[in-house]
N, C-alpha and C. Protein backbone atom coordinates (compact mmCIF):
# COMPACT_ATOMS: atom_id res chain seq x y z
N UNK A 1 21.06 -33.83 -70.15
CA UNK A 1 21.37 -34.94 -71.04
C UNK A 1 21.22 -36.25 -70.28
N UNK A 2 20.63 -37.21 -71.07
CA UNK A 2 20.39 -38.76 -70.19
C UNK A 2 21.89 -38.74 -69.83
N UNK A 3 22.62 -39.19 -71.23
CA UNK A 3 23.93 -40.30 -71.19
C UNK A 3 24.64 -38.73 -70.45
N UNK A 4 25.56 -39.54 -69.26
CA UNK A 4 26.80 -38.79 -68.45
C UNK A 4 27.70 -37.97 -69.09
N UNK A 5 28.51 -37.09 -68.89
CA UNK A 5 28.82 -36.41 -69.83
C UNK A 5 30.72 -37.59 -70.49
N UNK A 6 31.10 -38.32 -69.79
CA UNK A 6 32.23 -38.96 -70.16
C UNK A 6 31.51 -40.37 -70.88
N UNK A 7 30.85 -40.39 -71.09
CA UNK A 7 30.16 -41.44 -71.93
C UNK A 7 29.55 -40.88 -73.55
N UNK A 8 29.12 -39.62 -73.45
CA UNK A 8 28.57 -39.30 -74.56
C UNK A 8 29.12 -39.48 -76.32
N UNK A 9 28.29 -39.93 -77.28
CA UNK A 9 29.15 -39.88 -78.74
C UNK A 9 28.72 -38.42 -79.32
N UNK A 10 30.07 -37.72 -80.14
CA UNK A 10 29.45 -36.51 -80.31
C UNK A 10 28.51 -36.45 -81.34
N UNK A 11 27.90 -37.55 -82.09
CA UNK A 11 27.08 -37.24 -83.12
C UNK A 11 25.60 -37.65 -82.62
N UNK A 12 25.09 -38.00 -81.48
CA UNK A 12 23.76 -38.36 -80.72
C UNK A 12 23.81 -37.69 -79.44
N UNK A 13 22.78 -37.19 -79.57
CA UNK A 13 22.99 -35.82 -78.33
C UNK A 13 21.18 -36.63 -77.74
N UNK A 14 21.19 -37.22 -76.54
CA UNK A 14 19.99 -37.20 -75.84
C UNK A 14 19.12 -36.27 -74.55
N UNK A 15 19.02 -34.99 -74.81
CA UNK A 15 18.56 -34.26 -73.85
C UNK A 15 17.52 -34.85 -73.11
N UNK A 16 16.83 -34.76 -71.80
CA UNK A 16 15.79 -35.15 -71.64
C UNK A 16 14.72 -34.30 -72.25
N UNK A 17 13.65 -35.00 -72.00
CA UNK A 17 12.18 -34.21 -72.00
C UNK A 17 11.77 -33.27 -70.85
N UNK A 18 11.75 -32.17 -70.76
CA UNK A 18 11.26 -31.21 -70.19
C UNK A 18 9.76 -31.53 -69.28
N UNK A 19 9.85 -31.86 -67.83
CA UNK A 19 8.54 -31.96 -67.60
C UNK A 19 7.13 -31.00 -68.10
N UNK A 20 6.13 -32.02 -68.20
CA UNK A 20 5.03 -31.34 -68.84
C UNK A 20 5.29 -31.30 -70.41
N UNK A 21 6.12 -31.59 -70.93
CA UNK A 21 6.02 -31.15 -72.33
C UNK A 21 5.83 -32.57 -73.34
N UNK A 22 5.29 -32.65 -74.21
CA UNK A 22 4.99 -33.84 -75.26
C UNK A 22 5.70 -33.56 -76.23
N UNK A 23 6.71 -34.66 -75.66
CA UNK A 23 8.08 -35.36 -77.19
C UNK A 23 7.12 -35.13 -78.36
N UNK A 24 6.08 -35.46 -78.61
CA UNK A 24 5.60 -35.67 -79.81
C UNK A 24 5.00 -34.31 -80.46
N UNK A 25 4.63 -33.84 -79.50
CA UNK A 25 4.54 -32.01 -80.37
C UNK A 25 5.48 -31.72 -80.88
N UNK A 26 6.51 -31.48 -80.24
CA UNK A 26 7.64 -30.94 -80.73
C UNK A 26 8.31 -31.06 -81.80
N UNK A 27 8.57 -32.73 -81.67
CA UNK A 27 8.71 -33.33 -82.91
C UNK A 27 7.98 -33.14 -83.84
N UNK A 28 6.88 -33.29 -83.73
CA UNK A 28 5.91 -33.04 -85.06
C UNK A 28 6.15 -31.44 -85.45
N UNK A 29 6.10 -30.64 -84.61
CA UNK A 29 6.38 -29.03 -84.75
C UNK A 29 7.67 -28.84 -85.75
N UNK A 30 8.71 -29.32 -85.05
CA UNK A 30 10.20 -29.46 -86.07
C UNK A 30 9.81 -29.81 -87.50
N UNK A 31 9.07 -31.08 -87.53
CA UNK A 31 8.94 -32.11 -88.84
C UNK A 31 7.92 -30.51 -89.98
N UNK A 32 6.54 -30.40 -89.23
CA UNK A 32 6.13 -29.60 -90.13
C UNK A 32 6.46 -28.25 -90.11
N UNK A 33 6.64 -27.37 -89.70
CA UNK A 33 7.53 -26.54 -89.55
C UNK A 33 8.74 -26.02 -90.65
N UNK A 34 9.15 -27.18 -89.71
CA UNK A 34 11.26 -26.28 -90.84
C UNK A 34 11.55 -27.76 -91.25
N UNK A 35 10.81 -29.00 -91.58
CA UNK A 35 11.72 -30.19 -92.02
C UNK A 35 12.81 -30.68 -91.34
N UNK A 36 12.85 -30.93 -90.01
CA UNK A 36 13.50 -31.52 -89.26
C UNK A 36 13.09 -32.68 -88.65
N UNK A 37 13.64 -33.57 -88.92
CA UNK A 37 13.53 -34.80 -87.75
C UNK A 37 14.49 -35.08 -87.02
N UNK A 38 13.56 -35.24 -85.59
CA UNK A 38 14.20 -35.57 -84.86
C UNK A 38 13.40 -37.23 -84.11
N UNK A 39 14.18 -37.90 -83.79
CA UNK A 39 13.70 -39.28 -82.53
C UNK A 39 13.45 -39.21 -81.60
N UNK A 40 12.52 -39.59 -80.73
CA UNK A 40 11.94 -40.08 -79.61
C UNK A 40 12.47 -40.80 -78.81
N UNK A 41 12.76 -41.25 -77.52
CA UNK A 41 13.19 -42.25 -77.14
C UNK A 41 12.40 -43.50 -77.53
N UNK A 42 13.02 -44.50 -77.14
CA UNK A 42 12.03 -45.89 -77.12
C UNK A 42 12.33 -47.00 -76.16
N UNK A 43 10.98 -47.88 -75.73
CA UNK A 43 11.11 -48.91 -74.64
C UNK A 43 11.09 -47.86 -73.42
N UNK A 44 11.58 -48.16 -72.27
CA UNK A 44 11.72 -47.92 -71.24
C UNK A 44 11.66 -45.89 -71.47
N UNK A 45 12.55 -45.65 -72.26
CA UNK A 45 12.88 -44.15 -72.38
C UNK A 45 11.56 -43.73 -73.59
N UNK A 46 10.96 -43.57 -74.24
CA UNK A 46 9.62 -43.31 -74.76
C UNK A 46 9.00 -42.32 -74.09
N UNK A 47 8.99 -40.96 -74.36
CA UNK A 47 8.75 -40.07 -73.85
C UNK A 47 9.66 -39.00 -73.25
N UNK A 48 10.64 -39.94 -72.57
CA UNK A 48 11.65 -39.08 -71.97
C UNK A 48 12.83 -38.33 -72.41
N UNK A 49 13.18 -38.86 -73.51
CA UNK A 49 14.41 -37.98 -74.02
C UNK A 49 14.10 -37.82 -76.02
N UNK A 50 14.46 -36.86 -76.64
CA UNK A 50 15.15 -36.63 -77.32
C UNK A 50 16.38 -37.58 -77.98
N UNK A 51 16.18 -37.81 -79.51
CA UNK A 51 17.38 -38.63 -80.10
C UNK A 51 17.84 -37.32 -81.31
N UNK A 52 18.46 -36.98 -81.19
CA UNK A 52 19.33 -35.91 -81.79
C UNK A 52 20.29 -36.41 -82.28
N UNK A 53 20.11 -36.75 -83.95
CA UNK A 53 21.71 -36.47 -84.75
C UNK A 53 21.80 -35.36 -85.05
N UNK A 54 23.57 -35.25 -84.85
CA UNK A 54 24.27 -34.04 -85.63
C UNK A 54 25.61 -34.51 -86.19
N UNK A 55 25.47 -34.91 -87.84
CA UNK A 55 26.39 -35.80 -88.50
C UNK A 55 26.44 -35.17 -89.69
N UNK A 56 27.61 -35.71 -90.76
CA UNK A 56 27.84 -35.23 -92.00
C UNK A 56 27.67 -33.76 -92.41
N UNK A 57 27.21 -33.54 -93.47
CA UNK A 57 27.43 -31.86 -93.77
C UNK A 57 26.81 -31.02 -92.88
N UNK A 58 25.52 -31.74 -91.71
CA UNK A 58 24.90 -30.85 -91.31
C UNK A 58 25.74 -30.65 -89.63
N UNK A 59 26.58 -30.71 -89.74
CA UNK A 59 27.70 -31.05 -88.40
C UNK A 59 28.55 -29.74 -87.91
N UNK A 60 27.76 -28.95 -88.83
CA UNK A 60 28.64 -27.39 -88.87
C UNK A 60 28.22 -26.61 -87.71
N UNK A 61 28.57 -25.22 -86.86
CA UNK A 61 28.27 -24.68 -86.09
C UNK A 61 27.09 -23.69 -86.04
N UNK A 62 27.07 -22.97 -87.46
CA UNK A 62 25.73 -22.65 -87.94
C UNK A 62 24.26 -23.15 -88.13
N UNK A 63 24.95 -24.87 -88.66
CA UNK A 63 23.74 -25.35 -88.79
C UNK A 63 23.11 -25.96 -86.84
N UNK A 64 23.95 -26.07 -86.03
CA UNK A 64 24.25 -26.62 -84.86
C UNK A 64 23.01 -25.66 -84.16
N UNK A 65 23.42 -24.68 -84.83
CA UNK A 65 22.43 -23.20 -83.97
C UNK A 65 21.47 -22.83 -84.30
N UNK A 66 21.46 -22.89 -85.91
CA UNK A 66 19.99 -22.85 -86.31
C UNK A 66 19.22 -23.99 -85.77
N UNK A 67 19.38 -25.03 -85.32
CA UNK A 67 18.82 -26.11 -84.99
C UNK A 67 18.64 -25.94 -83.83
N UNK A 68 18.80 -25.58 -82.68
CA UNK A 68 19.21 -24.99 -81.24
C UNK A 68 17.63 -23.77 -81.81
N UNK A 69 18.01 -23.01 -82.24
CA UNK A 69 17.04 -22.32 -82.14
C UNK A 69 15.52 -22.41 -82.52
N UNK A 70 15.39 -23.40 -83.54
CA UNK A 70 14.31 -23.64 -83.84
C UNK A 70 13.65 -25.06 -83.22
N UNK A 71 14.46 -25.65 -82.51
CA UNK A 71 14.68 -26.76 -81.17
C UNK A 71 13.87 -25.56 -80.01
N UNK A 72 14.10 -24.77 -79.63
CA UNK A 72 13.68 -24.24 -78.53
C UNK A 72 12.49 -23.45 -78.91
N UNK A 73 12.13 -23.16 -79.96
CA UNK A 73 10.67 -22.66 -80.18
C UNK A 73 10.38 -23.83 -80.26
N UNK A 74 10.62 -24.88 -80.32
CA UNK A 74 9.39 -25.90 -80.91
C UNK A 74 9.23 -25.81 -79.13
N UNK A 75 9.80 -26.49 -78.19
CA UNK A 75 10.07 -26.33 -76.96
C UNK A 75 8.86 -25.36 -76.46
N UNK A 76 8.86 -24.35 -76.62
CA UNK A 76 8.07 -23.12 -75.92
C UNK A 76 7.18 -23.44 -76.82
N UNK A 77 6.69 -23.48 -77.48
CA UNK A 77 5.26 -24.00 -78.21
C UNK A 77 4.56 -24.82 -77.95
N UNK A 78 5.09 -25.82 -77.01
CA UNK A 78 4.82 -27.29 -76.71
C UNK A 78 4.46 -27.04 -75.01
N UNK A 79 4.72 -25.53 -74.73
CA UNK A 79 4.44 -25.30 -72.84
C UNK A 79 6.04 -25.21 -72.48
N UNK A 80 6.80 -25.58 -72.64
CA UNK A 80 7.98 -25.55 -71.66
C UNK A 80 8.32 -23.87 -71.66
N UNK A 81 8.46 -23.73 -70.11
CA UNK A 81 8.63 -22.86 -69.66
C UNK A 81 10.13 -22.51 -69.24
N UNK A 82 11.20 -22.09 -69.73
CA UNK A 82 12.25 -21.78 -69.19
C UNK A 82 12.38 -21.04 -67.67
């Protein structure tokens, strides 16, 4: 995660970007895929991290995981190698 962990808000989660991997596949993978959006960084961070909401009804633990999981195929689709 960029932001430290005593700084973080729980509804914006910024992971970094995985070397080698393109923010923008992924994203686009999520978007067409399963209808998810997710943000990009921007300015200085553009490329590097992930903007992740997790707010209102979709704030649940199920939905937390289904998102987690289809977050990490987009991930391995995009090259990142665990």
């Amino acid at each position: 995660m960029l932001v430290p962990e005593g700084y973080r808000i729980w509804n914006l989660n910024t992971p970094r970007v995985p070397e080698g991997v393109d923010d923008t596949k992924v994203r686009a993978a999520l978007l067409h895929d399963h209808g998810i959006e997710i943000a990009g960084g921007f300015g200085p961070l553009a490329g590097k991290v992930f903007r992740i909401g997790i707010m209102g009804p979709l704030a649940t633990r199920d939905h937390v995981q289904d998102f987690l999981s289809k977050f990490a195929g987009a991930l391995r689709a995009a090259g990142y190698k665990s």
